[in-house]
Protein backbone atom coordinates (compact mmCIF):
# COMPACT_ATOMS: atom_id res chain seq x y z
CA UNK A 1 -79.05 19.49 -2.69
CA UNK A 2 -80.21 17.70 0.42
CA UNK A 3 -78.62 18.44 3.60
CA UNK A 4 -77.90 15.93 6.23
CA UNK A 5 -80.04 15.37 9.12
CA UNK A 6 -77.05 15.70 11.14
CA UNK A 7 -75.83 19.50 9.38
CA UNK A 8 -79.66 20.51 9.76
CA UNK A 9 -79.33 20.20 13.40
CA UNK A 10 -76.32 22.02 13.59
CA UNK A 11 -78.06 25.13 11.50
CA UNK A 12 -81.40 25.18 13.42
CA UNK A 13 -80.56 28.00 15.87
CA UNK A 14 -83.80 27.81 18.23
CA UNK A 15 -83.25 27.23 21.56
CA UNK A 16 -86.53 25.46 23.28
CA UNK A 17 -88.13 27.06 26.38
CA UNK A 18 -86.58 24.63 28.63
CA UNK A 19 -83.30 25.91 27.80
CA UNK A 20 -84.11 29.31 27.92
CA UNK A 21 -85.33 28.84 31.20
CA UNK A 22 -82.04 27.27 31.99
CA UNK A 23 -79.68 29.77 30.74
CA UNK A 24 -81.40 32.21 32.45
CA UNK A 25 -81.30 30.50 35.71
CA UNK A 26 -77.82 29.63 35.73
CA UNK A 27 -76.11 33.01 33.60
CA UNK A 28 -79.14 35.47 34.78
CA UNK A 29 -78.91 37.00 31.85
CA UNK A 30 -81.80 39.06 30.45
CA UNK A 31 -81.66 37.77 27.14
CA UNK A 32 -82.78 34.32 28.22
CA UNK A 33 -85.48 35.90 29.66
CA UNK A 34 -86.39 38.53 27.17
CA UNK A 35 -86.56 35.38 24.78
CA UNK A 36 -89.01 33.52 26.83
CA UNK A 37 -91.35 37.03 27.17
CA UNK A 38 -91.21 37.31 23.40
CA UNK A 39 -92.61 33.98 23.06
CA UNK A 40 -94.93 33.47 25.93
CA UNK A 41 -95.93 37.14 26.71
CA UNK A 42 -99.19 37.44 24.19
CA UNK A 43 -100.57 33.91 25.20
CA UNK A 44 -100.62 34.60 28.81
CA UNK A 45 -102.11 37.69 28.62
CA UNK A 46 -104.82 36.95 26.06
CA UNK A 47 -105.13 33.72 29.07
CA UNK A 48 -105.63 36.77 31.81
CA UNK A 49 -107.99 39.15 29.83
CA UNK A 50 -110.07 36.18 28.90
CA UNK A 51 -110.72 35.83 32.79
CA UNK A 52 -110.29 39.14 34.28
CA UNK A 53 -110.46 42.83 32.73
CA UNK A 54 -107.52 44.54 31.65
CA UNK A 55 -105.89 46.35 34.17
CA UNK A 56 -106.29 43.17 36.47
CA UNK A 57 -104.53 41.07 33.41
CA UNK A 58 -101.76 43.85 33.05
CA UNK A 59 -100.90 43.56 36.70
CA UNK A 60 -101.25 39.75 37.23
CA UNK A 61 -98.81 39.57 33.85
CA UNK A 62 -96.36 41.49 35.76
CA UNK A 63 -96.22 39.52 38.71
CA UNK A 64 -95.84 36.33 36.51
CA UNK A 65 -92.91 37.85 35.24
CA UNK A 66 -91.39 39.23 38.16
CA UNK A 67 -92.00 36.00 39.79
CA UNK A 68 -90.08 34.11 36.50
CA UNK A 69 -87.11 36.60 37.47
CA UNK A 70 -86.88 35.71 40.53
CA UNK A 71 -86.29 32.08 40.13
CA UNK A 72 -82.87 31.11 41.88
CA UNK A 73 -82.59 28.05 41.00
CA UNK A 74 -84.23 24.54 39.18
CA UNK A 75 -85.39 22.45 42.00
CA UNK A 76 -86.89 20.00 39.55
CA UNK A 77 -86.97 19.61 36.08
CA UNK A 78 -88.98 21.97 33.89
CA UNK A 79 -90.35 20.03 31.46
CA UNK A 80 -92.68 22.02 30.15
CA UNK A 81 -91.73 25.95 30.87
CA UNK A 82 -95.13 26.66 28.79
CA UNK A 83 -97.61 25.12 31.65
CA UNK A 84 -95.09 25.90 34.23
CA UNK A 85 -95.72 29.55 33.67
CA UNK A 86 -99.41 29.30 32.95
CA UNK A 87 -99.12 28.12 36.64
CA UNK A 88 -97.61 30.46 37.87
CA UNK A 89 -100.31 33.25 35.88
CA UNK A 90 -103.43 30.95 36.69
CA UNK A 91 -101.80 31.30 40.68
CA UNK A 92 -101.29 34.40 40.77
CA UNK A 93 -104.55 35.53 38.95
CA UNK A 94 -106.47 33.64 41.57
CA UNK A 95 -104.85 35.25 44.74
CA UNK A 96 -105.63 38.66 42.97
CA UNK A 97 -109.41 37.43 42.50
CA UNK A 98 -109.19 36.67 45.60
CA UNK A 99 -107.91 40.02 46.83
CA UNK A 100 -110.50 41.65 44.98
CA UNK A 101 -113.43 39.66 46.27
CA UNK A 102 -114.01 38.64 42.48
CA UNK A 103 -113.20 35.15 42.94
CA UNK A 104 -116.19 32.68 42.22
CA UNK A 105 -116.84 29.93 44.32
CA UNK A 106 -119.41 28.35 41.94
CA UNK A 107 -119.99 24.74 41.79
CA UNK A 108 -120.36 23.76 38.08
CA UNK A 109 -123.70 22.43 38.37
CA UNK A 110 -124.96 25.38 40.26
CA UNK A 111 -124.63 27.36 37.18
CA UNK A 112 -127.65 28.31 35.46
CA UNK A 113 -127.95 29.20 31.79
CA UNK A 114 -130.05 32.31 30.57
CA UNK A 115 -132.70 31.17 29.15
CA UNK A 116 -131.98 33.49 25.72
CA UNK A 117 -128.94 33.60 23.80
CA UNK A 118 -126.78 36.16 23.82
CA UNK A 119 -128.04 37.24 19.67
CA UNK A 120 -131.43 37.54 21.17
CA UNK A 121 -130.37 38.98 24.32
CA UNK A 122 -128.76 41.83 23.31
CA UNK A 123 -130.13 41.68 19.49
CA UNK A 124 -126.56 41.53 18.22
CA UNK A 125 -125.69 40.04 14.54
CA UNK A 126 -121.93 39.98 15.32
CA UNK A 127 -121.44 36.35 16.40
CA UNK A 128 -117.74 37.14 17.29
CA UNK A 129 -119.22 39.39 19.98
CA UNK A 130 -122.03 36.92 21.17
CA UNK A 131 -119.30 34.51 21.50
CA UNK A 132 -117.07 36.36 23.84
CA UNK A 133 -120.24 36.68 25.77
CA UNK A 134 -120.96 33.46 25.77
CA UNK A 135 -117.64 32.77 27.00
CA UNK A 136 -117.91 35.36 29.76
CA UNK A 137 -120.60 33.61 31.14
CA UNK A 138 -119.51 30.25 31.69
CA UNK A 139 -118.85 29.44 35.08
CA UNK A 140 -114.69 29.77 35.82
CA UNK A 141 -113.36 26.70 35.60
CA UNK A 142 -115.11 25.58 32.52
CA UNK A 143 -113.95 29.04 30.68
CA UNK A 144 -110.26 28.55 32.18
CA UNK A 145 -110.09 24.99 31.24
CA UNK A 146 -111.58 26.16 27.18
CA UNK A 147 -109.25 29.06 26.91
CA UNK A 148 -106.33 26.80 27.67
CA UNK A 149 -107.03 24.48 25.31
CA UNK A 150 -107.89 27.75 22.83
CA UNK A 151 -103.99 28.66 24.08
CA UNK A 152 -103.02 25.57 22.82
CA UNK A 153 -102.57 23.54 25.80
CA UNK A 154 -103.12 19.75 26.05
CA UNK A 155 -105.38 18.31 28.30
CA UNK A 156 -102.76 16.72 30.12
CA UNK A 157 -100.84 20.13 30.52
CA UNK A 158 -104.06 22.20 31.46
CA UNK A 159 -104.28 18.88 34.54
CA UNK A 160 -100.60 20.19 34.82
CA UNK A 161 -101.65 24.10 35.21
CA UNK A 162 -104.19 23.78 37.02
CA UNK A 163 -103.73 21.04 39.05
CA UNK A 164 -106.98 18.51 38.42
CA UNK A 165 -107.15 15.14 37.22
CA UNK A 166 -107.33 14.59 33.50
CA UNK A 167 -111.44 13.29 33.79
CA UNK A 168 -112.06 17.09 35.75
CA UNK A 169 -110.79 18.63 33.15
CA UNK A 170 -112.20 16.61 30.11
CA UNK A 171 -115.65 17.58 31.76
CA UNK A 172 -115.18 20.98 32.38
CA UNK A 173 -114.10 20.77 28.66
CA UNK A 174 -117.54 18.84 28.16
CA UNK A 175 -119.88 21.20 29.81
CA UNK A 176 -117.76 24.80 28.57
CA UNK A 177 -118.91 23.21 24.74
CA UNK A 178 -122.26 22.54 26.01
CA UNK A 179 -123.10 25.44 27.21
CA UNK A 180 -121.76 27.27 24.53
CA UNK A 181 -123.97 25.41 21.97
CA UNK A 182 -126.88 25.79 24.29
CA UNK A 183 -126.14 29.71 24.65
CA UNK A 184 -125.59 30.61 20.94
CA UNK A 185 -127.69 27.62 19.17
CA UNK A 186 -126.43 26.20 16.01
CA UNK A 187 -125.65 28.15 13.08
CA UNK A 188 -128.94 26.79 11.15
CA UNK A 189 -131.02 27.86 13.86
CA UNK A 190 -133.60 30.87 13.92
């Protein structure tokens, strides 16, 4: 037996993130917000590691949610919580780059590629491993604007993160594949 579309609806128990975010705003209550960690808490810190090391990940993850908690109030709508606290990570991973004196101020074309790639390089098999390298490499606006889209992001939500036009980041998503074809060669290649 089919069930209404209408009776569906009133059986499908998920809130979205927008109304998590909401509740939690307006109640405080930590279950809004323990919610919203369950379901964002992996992405942004696989986000962080990709582009820092750990312990500067762990930290900057902390912030981001100590920042989330102390949100007072909804000055505009949220209509995306998912980019709106990739924001608030990407933000807050910068200033710590910046506090570090990590923070690269590379232009894209001044990046050079090595002129090996990472299998011969480091005469690894594991392609899972050269890739990560690869990735590592890449200059960080092109890796930031791939591991979004890796994350699951839109192009128009990683212009929303990061604040760029959509043609910025269609390049940087242009040159991140380009490089990482030139760096690990095709497949059939030996």
């Amino acid at each position: 037996m089919k069930l209404p579309s209408m009776i569906k609806g009133w059986l499908n128990t998920t809130i979205t993130p927008e109304r998590l975010l909401e509740h939690y705003v307006s109640t405080n209550d930590e279950k809004y917000l323990t919610l919203l960690v369950e379901q964002f808490n992996l992405s942004i810190y696989h986000y962080l590691i990709s582009l820092s090391d750990k312990e500067t990940a762990e930290d900057v993850l902390q912030t981001t949610w100590l920042k989330v908690m102390k949100v007072q109030s909804l000055t505009t709508k949220h209509t995306n919580v998912k980019s709106w606290l990739y924001t608030i990570a990407r933000n807050t991973l910068i200033d710590e780059l910046r506090r570090q004196q990590k923070w690269q101020w590379q232009a894209l074309e001044a990046h050079h590629l090595n002129c090996c790639s990472p299998a011969q390089e480091f005469e690894m098999n594991d392609r899972l491993a050269s890739f990560n390298f690869a990735i590592n490499q890449l200059p960080f606006y092109q890796r930031e604007a791939f591991i979004f889209q890796q994350e699951g992001l839109s192009i128009i939500e990683i212009c929303d993160v990061t604040n760029e036009h959509f043609e910025t980041v269609k390049s940087r998503l242009r040159y991140a594949r380009k490089n990482l074809k030139e760096m690990l060669g095709t497949p059939h290649e030996q």
